[in-house]
C-alpha atoms as a PDB file:
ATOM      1  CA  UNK A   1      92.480 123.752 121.432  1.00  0.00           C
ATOM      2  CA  UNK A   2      93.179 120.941 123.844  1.00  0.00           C
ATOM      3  CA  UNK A   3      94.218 123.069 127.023  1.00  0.00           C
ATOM      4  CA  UNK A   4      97.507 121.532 127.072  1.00  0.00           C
ATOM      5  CA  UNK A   5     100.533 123.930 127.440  1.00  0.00           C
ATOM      6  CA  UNK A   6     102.555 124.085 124.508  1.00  0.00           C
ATOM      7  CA  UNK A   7     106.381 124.811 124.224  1.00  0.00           C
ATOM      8  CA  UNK A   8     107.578 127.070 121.498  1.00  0.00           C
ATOM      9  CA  UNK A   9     110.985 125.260 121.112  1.00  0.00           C
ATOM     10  CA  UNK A  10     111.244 123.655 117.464  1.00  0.00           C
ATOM     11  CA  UNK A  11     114.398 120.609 117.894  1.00  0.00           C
ATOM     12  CA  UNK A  12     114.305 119.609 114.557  1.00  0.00           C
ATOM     13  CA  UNK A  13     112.839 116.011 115.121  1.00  0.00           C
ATOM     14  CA  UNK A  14     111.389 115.921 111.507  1.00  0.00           C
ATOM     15  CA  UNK A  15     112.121 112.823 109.663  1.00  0.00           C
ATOM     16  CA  UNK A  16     115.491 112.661 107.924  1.00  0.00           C
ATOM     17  CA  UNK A  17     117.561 110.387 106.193  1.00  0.00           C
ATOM     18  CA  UNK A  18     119.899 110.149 108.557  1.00  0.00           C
ATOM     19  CA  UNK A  19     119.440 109.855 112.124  1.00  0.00           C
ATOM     20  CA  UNK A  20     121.996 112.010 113.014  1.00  0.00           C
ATOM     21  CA  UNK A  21     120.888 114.876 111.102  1.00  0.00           C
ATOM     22  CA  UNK A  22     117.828 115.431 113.088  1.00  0.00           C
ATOM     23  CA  UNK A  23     119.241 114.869 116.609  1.00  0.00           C
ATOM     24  CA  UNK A  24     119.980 118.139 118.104  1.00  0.00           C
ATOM     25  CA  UNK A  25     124.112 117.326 118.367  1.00  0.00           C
ATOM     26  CA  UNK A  26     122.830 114.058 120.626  1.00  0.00           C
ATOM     27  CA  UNK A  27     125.534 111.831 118.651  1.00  0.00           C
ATOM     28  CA  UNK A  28     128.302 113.957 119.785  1.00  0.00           C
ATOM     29  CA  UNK A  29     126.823 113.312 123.792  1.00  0.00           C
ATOM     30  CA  UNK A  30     129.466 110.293 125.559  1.00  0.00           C
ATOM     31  CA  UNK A  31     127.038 107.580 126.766  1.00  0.00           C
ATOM     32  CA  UNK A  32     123.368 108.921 125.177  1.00  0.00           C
ATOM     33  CA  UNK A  33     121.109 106.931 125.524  1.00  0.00           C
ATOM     34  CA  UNK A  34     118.388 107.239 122.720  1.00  0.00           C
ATOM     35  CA  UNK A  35     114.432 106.600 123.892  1.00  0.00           C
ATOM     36  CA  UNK A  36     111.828 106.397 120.999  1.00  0.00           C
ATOM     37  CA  UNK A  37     108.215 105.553 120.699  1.00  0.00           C
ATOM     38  CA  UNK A  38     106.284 105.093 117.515  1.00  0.00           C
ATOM     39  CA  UNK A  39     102.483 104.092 116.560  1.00  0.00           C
ATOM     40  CA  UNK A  40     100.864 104.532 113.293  1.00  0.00           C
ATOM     41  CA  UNK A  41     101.014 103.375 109.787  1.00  0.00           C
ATOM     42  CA  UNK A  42      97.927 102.129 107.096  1.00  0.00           C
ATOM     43  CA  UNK A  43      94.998 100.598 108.986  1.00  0.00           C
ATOM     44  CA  UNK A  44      96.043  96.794 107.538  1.00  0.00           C
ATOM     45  CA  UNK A  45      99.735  96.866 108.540  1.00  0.00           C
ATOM     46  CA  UNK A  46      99.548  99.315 112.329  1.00  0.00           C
ATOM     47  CA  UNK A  47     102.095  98.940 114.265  1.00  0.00           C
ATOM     48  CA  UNK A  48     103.004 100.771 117.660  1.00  0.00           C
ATOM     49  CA  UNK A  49     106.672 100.312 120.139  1.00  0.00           C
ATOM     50  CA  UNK A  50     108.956 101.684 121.831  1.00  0.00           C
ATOM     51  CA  UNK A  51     112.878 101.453 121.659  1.00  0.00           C
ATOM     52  CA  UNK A  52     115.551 102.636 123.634  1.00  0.00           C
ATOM     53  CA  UNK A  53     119.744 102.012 122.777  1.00  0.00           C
ATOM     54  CA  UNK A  54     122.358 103.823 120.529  1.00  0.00           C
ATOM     55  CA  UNK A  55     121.298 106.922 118.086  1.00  0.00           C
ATOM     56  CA  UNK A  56     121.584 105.605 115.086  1.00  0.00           C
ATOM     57  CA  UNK A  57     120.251 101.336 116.059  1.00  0.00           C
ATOM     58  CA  UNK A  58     117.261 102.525 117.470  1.00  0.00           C
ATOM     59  CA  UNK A  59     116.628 104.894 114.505  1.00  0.00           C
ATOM     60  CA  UNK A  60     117.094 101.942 112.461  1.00  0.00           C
ATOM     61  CA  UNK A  61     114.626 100.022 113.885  1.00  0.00           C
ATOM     62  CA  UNK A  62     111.826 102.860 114.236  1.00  0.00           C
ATOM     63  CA  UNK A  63     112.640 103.404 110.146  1.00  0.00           C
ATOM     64  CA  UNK A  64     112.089  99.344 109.728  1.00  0.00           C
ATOM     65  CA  UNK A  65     109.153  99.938 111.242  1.00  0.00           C
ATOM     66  CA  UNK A  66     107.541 102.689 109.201  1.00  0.00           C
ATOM     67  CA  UNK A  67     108.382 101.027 106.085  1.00  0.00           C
ATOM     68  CA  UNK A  68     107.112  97.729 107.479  1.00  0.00           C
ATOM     69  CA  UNK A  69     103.431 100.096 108.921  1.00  0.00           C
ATOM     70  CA  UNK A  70     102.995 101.178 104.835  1.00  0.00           C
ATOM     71  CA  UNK A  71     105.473 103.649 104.765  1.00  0.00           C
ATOM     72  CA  UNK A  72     105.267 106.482 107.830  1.00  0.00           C
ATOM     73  CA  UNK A  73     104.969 106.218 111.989  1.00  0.00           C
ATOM     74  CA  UNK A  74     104.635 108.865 114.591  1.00  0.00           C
ATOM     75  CA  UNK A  75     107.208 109.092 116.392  1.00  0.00           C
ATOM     76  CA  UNK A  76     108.315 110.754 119.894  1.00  0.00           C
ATOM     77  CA  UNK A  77     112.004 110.652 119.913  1.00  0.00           C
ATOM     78  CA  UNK A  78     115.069 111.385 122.062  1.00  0.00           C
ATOM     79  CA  UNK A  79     114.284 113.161 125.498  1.00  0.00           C
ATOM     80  CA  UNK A  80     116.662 116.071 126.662  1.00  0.00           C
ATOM     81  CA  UNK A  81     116.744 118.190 129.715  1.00  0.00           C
ATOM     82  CA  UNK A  82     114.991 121.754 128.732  1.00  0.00           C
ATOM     83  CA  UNK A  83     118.047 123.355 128.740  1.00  0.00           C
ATOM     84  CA  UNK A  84     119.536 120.862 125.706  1.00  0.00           C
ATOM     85  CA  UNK A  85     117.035 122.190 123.734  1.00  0.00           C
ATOM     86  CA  UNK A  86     117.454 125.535 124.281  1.00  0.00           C
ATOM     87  CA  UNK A  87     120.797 125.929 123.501  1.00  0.00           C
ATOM     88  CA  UNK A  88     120.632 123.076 120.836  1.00  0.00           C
ATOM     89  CA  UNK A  89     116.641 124.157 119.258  1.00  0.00           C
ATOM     90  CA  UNK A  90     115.434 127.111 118.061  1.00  0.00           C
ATOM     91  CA  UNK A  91     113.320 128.862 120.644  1.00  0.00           C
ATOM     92  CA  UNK A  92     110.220 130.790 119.245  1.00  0.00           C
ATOM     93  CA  UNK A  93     110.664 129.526 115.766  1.00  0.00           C
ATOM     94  CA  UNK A  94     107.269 127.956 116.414  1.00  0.00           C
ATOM     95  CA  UNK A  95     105.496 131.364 116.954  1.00  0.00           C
ATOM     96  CA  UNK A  96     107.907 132.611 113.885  1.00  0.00           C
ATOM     97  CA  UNK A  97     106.363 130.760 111.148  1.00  0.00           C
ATOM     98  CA  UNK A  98     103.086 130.669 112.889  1.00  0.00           C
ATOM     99  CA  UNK A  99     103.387 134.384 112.229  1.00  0.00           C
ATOM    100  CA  UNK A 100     104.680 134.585 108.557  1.00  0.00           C
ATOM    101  CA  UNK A 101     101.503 132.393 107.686  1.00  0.00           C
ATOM    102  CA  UNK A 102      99.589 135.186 109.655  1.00  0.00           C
ATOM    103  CA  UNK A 103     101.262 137.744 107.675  1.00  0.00           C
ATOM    104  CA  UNK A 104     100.752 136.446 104.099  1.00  0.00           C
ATOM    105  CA  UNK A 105      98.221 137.996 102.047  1.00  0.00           C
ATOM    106  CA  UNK A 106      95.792 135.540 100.942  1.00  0.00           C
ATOM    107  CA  UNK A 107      95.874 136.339  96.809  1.00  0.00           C
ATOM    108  CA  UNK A 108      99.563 135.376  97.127  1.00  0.00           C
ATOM    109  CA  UNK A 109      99.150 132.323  98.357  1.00  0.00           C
ATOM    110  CA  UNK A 110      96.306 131.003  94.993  1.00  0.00           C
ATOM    111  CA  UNK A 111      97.769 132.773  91.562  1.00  0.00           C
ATOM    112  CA  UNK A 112     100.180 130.266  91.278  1.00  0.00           C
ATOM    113  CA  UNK A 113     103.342 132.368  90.698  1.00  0.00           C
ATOM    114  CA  UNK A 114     106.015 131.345  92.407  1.00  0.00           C
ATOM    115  CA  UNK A 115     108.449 134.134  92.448  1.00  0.00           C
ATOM    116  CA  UNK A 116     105.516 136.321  93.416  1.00  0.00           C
ATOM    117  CA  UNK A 117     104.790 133.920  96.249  1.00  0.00           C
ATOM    118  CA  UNK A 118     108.595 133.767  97.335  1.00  0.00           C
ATOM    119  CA  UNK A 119     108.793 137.528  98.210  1.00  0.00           C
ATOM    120  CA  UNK A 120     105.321 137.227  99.911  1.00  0.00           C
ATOM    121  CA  UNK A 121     107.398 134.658 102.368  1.00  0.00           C
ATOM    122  CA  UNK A 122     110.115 137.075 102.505  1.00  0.00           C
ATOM    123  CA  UNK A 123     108.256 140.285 103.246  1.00  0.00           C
ATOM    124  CA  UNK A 124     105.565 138.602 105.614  1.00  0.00           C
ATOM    125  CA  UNK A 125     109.081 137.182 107.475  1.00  0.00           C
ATOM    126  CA  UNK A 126     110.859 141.047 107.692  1.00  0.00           C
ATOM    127  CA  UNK A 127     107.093 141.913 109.050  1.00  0.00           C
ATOM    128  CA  UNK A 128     107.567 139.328 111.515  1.00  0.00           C
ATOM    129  CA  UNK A 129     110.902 139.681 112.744  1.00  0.00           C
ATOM    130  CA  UNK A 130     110.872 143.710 112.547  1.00  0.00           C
ATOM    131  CA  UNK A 131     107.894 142.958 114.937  1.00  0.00           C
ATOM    132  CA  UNK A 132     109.329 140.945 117.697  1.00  0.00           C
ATOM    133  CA  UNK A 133     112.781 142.259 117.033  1.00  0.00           C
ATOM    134  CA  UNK A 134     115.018 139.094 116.629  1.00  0.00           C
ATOM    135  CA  UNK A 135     118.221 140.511 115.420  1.00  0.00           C
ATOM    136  CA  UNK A 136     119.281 137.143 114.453  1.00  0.00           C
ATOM    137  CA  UNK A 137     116.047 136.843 112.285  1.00  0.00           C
ATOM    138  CA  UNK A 138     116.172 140.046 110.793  1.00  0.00           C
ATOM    139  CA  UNK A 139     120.182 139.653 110.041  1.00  0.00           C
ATOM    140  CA  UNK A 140     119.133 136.164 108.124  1.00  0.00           C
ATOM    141  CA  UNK A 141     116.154 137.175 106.258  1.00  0.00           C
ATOM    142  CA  UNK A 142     117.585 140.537 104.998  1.00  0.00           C
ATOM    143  CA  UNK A 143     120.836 138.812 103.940  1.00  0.00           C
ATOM    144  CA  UNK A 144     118.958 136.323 102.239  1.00  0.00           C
ATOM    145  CA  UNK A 145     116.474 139.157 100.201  1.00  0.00           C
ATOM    146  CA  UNK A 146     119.917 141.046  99.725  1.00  0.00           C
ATOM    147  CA  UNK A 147     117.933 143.692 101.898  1.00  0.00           C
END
């Protein structure tokens, strides 16, 4: 869509309640230094920055600022060296789901059954995996469907 290149490498920098939890392992790192830059928020109360300092103090202050922006900021968080997130993100997971939403059928996804749309998940994610042929995948989705 835009040209730009695109990683498939997923590391988990969602918003959670604590910063810690969506950090990769960064915490446990002697001397990591935490770099984050936010912008966003309602039109009356934007707000954009950048912070750099401990884990958990400059998560702090990006959160103060999301509540202070109406209650949510973008955020670009906590650079590592590609292979930190390999070994600490989940390569391909990107293309993974990106596949299961290929794979669902559509009527699943509108009749408003919920246990009928839960195996439609599960099956389109066997498809998936049985496709690219991620033992790991396979081994967690079958032991999950008791497959």
């Amino acid at each position: 869509m835009t040209g730009l290149p695109v990683v498939d490498l997923a590391c988990n920098g969602r918003a959670h309640p604590s910063s810690v939890m969506g950090a990769m392992g960064l915490h446990q790192e002697e001397n990591y230094l935490s770099s984050q830059g936010y912008a966003g928020g309602e039109p009356y109360a934007y707000v954009e920055g950048s912070v750099s300092g401990g884990l958990e103090a400059t998560s702090n202050v990006v959160r103060r600022a999301s509540v202070e922006a109406g209650g949510w900021v973008g955020v670009a968080r906590n650079p590592v060296e590609v292979g930190y997130a390999v070994r600490h993100g989940a390569p391909g997971a990107i293309g993974q789901i990106f596949g299961i939403g290929v794979a669902l059928p559509a009527p699943e996804l509108h009749d408003g059954n919920a246990a009928r749309f839960g195996r439609a998940v599960r099956d389109a994610a066997l498809r998936v995996g049985k496709r690219i042929g991620d033992p790991y995948w396979l081994r967690y989705v079958e032991s999950d469907t008791g497959r």
